[in-house]
PDB file of N, CA and C in Angstrom:
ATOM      1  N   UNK A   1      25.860  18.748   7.150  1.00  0.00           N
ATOM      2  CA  UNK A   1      26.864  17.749   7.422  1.00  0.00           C
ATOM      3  C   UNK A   1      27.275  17.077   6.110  1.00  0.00           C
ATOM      4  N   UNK A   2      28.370  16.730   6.362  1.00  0.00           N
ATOM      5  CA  UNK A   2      29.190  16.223   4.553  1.00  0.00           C
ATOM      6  C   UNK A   2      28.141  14.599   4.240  1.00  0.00           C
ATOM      7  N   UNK A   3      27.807  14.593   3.777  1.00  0.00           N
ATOM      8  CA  UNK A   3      26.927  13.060   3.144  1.00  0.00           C
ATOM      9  C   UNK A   3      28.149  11.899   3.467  1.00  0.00           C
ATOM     10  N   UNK A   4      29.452  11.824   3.313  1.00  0.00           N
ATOM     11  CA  UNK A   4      30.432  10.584   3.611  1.00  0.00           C
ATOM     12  C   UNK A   4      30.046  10.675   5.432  1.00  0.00           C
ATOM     13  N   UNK A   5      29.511  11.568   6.221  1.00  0.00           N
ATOM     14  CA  UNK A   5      29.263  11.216   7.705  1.00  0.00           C
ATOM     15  C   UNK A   5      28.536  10.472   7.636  1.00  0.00           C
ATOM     16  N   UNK A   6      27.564   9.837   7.369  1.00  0.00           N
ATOM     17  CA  UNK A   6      25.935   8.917   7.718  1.00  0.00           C
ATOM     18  C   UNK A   6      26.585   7.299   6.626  1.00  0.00           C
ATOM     19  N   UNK A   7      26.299   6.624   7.875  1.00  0.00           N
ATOM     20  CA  UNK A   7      27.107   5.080   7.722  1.00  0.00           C
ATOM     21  C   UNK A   7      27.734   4.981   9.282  1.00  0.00           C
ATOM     22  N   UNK A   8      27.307   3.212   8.907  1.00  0.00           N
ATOM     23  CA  UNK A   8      28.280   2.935  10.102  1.00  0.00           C
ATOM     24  C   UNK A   8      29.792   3.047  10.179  1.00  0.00           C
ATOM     25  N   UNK A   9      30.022   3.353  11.329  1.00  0.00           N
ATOM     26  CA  UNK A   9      31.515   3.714  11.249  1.00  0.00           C
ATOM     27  C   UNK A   9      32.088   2.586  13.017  1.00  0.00           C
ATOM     28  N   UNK A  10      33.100   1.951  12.600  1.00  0.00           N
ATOM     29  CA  UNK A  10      33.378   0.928  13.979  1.00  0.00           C
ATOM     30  C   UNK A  10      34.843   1.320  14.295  1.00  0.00           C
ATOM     31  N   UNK A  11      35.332   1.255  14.842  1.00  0.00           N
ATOM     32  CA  UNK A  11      36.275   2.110  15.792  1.00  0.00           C
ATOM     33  C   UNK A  11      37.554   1.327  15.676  1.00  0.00           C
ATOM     34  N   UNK A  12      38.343   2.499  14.904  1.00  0.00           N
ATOM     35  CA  UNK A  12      39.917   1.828  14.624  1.00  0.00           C
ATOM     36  C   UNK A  12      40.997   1.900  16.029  1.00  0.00           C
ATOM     37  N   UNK A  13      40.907   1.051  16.933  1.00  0.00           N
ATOM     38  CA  UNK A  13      41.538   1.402  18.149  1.00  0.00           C
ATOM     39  C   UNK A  13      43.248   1.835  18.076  1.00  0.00           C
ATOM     40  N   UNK A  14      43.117   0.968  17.128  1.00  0.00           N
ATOM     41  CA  UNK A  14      45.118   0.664  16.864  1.00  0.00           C
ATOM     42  C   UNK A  14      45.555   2.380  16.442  1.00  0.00           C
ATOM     43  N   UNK A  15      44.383   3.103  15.742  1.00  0.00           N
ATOM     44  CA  UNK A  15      44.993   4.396  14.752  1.00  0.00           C
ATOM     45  C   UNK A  15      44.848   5.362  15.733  1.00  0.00           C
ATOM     46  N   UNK A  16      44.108   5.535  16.749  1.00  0.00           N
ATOM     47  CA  UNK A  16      44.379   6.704  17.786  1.00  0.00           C
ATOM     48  C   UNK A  16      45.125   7.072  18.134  1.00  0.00           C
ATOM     49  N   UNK A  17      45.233   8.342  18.226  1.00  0.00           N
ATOM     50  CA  UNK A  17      45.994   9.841  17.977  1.00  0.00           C
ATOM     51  C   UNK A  17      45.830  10.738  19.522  1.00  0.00           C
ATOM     52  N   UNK A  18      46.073  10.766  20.520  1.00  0.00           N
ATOM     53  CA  UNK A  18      46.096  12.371  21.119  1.00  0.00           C
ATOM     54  C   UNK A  18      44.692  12.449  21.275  1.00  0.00           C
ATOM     55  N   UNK A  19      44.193  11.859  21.297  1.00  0.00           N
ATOM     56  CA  UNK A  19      42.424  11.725  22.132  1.00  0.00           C
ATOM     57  C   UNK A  19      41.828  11.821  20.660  1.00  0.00           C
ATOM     58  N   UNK A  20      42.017  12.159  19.825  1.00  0.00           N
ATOM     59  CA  UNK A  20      41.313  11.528  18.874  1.00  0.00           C
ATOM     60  C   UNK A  20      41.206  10.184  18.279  1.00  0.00           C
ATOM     61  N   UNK A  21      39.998  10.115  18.043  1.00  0.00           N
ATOM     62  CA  UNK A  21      39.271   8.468  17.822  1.00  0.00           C
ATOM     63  C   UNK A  21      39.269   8.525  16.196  1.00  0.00           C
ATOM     64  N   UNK A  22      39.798   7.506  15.830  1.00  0.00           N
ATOM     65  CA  UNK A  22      39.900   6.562  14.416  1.00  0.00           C
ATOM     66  C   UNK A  22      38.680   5.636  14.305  1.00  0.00           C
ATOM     67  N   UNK A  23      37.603   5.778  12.776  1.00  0.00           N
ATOM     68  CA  UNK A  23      36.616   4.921  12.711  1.00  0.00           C
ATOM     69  C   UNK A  23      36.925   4.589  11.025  1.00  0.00           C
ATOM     70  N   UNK A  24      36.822   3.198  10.971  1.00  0.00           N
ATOM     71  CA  UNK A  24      36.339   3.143   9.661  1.00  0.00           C
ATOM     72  C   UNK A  24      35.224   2.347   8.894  1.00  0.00           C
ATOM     73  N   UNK A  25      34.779   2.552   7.882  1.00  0.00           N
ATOM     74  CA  UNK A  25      33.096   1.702   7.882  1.00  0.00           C
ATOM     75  C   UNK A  25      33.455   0.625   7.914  1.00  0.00           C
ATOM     76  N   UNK A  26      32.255  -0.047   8.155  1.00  0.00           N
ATOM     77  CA  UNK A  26      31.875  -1.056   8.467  1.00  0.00           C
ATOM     78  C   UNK A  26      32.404  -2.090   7.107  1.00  0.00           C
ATOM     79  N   UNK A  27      32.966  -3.392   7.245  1.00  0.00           N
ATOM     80  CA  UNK A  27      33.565  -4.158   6.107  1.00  0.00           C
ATOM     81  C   UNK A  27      34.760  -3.718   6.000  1.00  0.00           C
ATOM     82  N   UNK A  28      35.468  -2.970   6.961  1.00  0.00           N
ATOM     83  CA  UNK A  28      37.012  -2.618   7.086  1.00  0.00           C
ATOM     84  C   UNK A  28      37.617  -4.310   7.067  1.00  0.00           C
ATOM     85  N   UNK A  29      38.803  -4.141   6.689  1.00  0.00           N
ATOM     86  CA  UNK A  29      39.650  -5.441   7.270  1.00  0.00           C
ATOM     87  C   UNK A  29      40.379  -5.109   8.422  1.00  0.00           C
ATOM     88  N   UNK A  30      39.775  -5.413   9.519  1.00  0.00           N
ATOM     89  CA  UNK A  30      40.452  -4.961  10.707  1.00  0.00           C
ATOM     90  C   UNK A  30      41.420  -5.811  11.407  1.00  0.00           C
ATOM     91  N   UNK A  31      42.245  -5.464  12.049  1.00  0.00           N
ATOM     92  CA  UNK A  31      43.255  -6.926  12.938  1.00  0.00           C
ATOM     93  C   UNK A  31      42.095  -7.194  13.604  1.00  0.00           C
ATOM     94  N   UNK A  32      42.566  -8.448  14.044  1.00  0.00           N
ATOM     95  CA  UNK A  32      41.918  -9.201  14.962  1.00  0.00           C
ATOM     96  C   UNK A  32      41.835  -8.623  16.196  1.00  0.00           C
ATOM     97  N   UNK A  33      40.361  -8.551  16.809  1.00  0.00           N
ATOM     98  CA  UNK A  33      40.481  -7.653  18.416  1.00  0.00           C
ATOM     99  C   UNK A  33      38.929  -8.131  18.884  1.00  0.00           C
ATOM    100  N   UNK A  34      38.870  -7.678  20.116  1.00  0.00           N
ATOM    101  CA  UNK A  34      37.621  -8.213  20.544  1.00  0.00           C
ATOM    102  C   UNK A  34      36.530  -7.160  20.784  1.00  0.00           C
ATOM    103  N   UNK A  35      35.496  -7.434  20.538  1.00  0.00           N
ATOM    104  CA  UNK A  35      34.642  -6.376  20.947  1.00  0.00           C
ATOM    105  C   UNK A  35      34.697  -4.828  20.568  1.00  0.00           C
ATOM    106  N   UNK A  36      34.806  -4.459  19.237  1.00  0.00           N
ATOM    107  CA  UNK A  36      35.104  -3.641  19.113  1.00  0.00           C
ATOM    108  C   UNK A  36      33.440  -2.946  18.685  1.00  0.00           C
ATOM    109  N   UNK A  37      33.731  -1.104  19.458  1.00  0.00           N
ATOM    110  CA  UNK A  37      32.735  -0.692  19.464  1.00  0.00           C
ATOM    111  C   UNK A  37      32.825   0.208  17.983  1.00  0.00           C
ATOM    112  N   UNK A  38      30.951   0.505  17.865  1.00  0.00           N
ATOM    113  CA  UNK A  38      30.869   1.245  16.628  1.00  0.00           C
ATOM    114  C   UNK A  38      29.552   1.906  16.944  1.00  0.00           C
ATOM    115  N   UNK A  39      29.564   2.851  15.639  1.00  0.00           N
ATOM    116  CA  UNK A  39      28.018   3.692  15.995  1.00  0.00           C
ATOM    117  C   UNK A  39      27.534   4.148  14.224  1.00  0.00           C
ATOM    118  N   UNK A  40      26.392   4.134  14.232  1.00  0.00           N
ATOM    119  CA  UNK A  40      25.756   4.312  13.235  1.00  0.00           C
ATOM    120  C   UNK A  40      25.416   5.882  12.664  1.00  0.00           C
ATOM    121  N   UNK A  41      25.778   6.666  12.042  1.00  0.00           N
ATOM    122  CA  UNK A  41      24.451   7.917  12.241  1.00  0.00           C
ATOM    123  C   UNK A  41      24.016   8.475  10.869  1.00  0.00           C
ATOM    124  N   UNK A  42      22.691   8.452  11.211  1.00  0.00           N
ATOM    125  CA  UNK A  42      21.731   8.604   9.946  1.00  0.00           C
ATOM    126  C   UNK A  42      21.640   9.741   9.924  1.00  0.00           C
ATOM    127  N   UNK A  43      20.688  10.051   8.629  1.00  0.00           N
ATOM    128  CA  UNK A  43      20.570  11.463   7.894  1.00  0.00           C
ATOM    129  C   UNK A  43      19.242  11.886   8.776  1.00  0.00           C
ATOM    130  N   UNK A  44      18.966  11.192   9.121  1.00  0.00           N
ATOM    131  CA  UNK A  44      17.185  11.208  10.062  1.00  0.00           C
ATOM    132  C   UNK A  44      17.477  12.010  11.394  1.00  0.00           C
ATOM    133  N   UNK A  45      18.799  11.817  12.017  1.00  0.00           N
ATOM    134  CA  UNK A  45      18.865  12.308  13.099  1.00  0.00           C
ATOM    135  C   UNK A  45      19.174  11.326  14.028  1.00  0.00           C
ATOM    136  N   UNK A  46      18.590   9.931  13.781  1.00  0.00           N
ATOM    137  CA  UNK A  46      19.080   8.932  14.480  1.00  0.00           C
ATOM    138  C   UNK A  46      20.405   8.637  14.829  1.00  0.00           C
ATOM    139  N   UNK A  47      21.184   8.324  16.096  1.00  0.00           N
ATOM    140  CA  UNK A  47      22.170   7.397  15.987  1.00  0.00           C
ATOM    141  C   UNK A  47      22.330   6.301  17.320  1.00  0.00           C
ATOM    142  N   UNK A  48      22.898   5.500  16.677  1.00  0.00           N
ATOM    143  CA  UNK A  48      22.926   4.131  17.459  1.00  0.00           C
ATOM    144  C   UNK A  48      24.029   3.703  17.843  1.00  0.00           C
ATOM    145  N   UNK A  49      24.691   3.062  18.654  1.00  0.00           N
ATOM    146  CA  UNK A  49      25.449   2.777  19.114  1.00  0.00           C
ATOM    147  C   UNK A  49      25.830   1.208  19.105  1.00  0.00           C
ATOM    148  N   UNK A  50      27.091   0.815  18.955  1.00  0.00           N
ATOM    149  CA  UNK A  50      26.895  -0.547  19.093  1.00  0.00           C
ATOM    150  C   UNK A  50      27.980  -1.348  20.224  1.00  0.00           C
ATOM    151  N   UNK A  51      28.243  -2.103  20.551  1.00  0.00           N
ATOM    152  CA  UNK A  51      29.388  -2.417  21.427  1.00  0.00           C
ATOM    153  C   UNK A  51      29.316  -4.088  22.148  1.00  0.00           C
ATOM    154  N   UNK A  52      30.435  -4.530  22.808  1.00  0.00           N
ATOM    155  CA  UNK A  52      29.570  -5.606  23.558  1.00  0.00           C
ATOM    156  C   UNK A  52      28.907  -5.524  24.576  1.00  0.00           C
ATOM    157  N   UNK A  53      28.217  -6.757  24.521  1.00  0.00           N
ATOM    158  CA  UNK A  53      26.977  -6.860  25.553  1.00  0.00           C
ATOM    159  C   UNK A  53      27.652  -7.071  26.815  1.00  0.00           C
ATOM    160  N   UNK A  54      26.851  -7.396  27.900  1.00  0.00           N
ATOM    161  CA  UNK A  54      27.324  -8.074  29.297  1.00  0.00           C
ATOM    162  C   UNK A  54      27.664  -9.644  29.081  1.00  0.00           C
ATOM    163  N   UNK A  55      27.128 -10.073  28.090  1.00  0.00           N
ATOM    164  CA  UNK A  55      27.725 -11.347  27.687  1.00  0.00           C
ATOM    165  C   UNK A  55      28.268 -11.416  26.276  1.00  0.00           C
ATOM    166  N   UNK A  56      29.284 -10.602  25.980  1.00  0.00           N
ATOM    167  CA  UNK A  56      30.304 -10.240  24.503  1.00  0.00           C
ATOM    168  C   UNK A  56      29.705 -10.833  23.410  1.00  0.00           C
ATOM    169  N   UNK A  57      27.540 -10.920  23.161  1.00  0.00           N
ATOM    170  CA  UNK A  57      26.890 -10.277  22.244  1.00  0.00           C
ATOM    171  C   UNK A  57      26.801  -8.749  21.999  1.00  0.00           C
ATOM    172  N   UNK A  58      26.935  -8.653  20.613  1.00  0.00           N
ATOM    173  CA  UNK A  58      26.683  -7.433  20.390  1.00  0.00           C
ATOM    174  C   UNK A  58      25.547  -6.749  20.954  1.00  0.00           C
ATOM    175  N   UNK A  59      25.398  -5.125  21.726  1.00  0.00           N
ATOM    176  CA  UNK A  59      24.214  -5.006  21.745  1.00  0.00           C
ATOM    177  C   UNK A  59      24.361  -3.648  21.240  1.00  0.00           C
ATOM    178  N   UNK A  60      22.779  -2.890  21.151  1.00  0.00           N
ATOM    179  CA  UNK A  60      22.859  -1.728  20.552  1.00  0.00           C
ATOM    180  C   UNK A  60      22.020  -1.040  21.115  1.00  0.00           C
ATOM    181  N   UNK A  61      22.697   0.780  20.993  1.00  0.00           N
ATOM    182  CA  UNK A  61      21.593   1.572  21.947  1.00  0.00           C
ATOM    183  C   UNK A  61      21.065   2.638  20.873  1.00  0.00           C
ATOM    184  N   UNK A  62      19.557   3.488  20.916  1.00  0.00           N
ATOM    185  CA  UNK A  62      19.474   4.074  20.138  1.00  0.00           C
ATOM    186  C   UNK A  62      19.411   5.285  20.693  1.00  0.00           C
ATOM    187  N   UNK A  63      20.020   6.703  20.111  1.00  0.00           N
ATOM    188  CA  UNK A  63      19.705   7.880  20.554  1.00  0.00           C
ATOM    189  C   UNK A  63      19.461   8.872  19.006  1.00  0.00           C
ATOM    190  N   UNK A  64      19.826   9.811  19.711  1.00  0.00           N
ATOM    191  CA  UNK A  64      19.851  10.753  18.507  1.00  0.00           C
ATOM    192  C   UNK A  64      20.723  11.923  18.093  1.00  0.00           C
ATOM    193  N   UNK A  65      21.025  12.563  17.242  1.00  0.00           N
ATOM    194  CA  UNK A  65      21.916  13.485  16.563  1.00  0.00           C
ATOM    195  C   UNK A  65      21.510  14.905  16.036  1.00  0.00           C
ATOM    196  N   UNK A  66      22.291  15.666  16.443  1.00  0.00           N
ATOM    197  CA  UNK A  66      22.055  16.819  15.744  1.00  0.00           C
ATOM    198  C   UNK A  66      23.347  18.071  15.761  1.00  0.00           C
ATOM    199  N   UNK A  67      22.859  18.951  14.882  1.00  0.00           N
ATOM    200  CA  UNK A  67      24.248  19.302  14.122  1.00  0.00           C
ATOM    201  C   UNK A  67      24.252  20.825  15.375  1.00  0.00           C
ATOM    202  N   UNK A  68      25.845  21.178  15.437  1.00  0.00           N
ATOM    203  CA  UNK A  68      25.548  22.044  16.786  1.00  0.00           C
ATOM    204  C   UNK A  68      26.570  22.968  15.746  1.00  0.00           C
ATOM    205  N   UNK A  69      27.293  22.827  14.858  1.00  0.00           N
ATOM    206  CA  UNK A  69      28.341  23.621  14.053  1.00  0.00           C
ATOM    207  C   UNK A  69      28.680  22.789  12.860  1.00  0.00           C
ATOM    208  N   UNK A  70      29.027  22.911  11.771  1.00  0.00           N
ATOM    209  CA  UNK A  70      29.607  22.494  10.590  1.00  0.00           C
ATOM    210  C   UNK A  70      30.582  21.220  10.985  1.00  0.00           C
ATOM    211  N   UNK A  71      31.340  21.454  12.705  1.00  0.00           N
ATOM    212  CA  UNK A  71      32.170  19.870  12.304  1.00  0.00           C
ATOM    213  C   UNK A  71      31.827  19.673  13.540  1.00  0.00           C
ATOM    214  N   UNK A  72      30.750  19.813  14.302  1.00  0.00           N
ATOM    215  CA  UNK A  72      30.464  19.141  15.506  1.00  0.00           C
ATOM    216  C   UNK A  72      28.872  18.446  15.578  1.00  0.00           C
ATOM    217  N   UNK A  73      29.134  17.324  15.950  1.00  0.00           N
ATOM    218  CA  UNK A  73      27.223  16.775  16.592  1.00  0.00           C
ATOM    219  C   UNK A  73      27.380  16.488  18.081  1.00  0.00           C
ATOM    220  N   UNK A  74      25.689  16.775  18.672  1.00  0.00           N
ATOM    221  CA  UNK A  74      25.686  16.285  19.618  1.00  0.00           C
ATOM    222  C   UNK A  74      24.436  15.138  19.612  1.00  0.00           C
ATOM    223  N   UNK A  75      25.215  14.633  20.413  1.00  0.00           N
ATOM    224  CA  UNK A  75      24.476  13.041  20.227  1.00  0.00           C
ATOM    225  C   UNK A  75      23.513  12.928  21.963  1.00  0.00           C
ATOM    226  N   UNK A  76      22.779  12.457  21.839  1.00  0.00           N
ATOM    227  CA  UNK A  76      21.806  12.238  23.142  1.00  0.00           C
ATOM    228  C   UNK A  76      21.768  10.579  22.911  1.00  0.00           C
ATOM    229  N   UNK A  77      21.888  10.153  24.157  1.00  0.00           N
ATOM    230  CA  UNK A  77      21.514   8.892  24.529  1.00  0.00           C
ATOM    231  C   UNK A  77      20.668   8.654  25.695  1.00  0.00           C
ATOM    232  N   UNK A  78      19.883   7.706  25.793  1.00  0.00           N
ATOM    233  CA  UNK A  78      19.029   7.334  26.820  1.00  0.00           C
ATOM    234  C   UNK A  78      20.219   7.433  28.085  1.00  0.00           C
ATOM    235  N   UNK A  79      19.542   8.061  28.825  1.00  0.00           N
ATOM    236  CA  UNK A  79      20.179   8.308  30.541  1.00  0.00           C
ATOM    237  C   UNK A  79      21.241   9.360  30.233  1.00  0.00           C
ATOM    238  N   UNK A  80      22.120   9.548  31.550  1.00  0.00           N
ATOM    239  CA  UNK A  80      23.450  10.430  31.149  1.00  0.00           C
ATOM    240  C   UNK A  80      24.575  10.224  29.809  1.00  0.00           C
ATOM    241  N   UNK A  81      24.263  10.064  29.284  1.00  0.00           N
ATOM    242  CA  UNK A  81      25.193   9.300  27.781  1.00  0.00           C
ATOM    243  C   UNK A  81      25.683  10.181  26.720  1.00  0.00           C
ATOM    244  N   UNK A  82      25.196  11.705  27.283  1.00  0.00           N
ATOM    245  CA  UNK A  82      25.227  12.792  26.058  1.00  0.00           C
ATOM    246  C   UNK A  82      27.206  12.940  25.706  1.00  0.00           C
ATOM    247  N   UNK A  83      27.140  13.534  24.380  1.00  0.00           N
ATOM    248  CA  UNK A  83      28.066  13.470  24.374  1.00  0.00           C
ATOM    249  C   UNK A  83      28.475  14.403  22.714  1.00  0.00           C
ATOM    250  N   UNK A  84      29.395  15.725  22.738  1.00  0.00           N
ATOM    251  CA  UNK A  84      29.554  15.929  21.189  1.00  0.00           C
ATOM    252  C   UNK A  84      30.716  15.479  20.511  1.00  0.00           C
ATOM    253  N   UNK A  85      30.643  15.559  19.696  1.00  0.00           N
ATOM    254  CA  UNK A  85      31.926  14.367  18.815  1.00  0.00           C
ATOM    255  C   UNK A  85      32.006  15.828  18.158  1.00  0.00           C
ATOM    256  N   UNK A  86      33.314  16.013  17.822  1.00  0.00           N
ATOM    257  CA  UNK A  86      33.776  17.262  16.888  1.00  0.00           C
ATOM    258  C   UNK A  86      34.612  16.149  15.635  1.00  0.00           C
ATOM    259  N   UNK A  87      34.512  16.365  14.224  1.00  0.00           N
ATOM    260  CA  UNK A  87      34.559  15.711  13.364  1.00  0.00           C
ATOM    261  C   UNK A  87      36.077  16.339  12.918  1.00  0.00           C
ATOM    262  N   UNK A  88      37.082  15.675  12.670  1.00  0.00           N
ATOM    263  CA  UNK A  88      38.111  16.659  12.647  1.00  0.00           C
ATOM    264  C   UNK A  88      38.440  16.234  10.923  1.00  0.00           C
ATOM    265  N   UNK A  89      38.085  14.997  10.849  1.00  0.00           N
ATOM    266  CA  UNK A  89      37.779  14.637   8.777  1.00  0.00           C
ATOM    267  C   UNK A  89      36.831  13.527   8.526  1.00  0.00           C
ATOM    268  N   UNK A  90      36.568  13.477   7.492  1.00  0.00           N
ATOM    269  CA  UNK A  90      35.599  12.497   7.116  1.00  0.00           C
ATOM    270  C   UNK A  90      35.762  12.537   5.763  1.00  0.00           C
ATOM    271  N   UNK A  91      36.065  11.190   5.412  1.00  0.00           N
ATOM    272  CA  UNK A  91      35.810  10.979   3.513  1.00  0.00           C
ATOM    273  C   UNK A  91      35.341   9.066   4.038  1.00  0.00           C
ATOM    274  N   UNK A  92      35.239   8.868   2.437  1.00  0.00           N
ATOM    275  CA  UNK A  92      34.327   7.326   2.556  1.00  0.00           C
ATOM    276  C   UNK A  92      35.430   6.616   3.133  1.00  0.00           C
ATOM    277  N   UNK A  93      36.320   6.481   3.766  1.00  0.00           N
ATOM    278  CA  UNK A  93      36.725   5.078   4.636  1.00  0.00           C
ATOM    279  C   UNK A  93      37.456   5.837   5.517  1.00  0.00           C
ATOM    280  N   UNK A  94      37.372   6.678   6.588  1.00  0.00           N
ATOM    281  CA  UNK A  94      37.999   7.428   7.616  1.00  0.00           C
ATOM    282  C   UNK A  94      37.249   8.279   8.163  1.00  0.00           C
ATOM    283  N   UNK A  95      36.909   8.303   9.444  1.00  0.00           N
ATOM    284  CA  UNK A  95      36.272   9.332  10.019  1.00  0.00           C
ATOM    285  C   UNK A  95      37.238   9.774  11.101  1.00  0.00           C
ATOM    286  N   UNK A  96      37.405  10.584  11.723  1.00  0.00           N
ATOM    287  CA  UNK A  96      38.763  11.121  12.497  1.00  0.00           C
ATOM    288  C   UNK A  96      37.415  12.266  13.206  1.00  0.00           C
ATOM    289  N   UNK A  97      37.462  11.715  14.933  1.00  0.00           N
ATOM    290  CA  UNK A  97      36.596  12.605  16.225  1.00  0.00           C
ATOM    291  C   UNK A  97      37.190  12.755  17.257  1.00  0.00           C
ATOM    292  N   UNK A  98      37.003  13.894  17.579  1.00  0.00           N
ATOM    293  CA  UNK A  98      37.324  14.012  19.235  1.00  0.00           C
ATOM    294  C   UNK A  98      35.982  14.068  20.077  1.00  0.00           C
ATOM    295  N   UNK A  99      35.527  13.418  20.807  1.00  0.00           N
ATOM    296  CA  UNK A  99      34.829  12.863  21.826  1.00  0.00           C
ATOM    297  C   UNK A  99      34.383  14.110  23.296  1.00  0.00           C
ATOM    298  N   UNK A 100      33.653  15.069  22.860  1.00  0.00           N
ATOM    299  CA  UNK A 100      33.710  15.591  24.013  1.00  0.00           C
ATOM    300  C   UNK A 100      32.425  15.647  24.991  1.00  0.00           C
ATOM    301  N   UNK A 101      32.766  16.206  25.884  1.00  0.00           N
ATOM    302  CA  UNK A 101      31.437  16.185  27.238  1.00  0.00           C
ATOM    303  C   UNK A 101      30.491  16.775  26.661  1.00  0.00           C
ATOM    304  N   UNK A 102      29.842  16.808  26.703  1.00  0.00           N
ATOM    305  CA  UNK A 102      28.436  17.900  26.749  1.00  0.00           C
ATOM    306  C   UNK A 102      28.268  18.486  27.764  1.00  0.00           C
ATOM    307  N   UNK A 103      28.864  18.057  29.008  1.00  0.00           N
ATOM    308  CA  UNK A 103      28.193  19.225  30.094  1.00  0.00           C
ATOM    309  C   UNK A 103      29.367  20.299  30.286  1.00  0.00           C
ATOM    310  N   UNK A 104      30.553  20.105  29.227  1.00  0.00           N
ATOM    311  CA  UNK A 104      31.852  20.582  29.539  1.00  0.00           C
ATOM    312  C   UNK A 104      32.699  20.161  28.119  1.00  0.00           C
ATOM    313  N   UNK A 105      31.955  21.167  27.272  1.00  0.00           N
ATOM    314  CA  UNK A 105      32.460  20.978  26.034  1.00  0.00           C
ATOM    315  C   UNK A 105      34.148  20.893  25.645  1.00  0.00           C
ATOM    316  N   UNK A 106      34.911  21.530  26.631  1.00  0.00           N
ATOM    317  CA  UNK A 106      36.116  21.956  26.601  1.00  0.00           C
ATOM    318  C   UNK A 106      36.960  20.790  26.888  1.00  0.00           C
ATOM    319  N   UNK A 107      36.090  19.762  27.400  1.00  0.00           N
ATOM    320  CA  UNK A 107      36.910  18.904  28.225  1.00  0.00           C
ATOM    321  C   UNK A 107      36.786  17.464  27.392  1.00  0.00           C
ATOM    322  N   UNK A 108      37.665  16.534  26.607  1.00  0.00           N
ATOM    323  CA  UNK A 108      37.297  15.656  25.940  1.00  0.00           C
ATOM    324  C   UNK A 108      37.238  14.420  26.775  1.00  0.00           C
ATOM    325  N   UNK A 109      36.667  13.870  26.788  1.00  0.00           N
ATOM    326  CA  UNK A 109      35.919  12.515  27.121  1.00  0.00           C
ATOM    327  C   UNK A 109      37.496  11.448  27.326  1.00  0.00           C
ATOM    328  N   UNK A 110      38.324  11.675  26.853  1.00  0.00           N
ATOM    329  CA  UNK A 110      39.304  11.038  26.901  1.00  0.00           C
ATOM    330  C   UNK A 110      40.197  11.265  28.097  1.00  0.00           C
ATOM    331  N   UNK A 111      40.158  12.323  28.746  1.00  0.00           N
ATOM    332  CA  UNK A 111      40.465  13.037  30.450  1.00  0.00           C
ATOM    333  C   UNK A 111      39.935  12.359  31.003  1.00  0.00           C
ATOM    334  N   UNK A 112      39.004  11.436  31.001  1.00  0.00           N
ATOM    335  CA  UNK A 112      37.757  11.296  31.680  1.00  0.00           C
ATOM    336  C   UNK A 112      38.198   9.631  32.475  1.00  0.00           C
ATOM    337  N   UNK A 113      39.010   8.856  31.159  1.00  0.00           N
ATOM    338  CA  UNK A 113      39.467   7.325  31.269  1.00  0.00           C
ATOM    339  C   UNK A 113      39.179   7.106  32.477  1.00  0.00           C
ATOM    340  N   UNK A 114      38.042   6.177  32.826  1.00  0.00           N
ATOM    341  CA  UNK A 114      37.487   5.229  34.152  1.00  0.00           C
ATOM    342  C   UNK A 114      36.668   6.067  34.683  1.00  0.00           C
ATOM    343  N   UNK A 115      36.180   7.268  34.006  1.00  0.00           N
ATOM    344  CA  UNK A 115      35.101   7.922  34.982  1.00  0.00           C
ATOM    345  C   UNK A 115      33.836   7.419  34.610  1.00  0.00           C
ATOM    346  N   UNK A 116      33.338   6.746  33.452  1.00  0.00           N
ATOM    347  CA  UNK A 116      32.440   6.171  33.006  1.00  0.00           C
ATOM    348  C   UNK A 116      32.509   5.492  31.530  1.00  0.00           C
ATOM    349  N   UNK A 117      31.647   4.578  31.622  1.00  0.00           N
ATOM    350  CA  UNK A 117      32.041   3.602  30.575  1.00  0.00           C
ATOM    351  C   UNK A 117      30.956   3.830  29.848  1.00  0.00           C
ATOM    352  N   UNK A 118      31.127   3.682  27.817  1.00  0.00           N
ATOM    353  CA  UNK A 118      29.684   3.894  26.848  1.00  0.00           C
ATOM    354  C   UNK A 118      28.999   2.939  27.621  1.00  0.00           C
ATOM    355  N   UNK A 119      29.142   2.055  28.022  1.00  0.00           N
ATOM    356  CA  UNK A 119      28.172   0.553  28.495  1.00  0.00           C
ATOM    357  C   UNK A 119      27.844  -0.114  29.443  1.00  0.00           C
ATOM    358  N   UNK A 120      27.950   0.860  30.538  1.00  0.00           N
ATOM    359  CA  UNK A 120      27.233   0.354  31.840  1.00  0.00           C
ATOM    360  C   UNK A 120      26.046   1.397  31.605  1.00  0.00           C
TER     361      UNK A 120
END
């Protein structure tokens, strides 16, 4: 995996594209918005998740990562939460993903709008 992947990366809502998701690290100057989610992923394998809470504290979940192809990870989270992100670029202030199922790789997570939420 390219070394500019591992860092937090928090989620540019405004720059989304066609089901692809816009992230940029952490200390972006972002507009003003609420609750905006982000995820961490380490060189360890770890990744974490961050988002608001049930009471719009931050909270955070931990799972883990691993490399399934050169521009794809799949990420495991505690309970049904799996999920592979296909990396479509990455340099130090842009990460550019498409979000897909794991049980239905074909199908991106973005089809999905109201079938389940990162945070229930």
């Amino acid at each position: 995996m390219p070394r500019e992947l591992f860092g937090h990366w928090v989620h540019s809502h405004e720059e989304d594209r066609a089901g692809e998701e816009v992230y940029r690290p952490l200390g972006w100057r972002f507009p003003l918005a609420r609750g905006r989610t982000a995820f961490e992923i380490k060189p360890d394998g770890e990744f974490v998740e961050y988002g608001p809470g049930p009471t719009d504290v931050s909270a955070s979940h931990k799972g883990h990562w691993q490399a399934v192809t050169a521009d794809r990870i799949a990420v495991s989270m505690p309970g049904p939460k799996s999920y592979e992100l296909h990396i479509s670029s990455v340099g130090p202030d842009l990460l550019k993903v498409m979000r897909m199922c794991s049980w239905a790789p074909h199908v991106r997570t973005s089809a999905l709008a109201g079938w389940s939420s990162l945070w229930t």
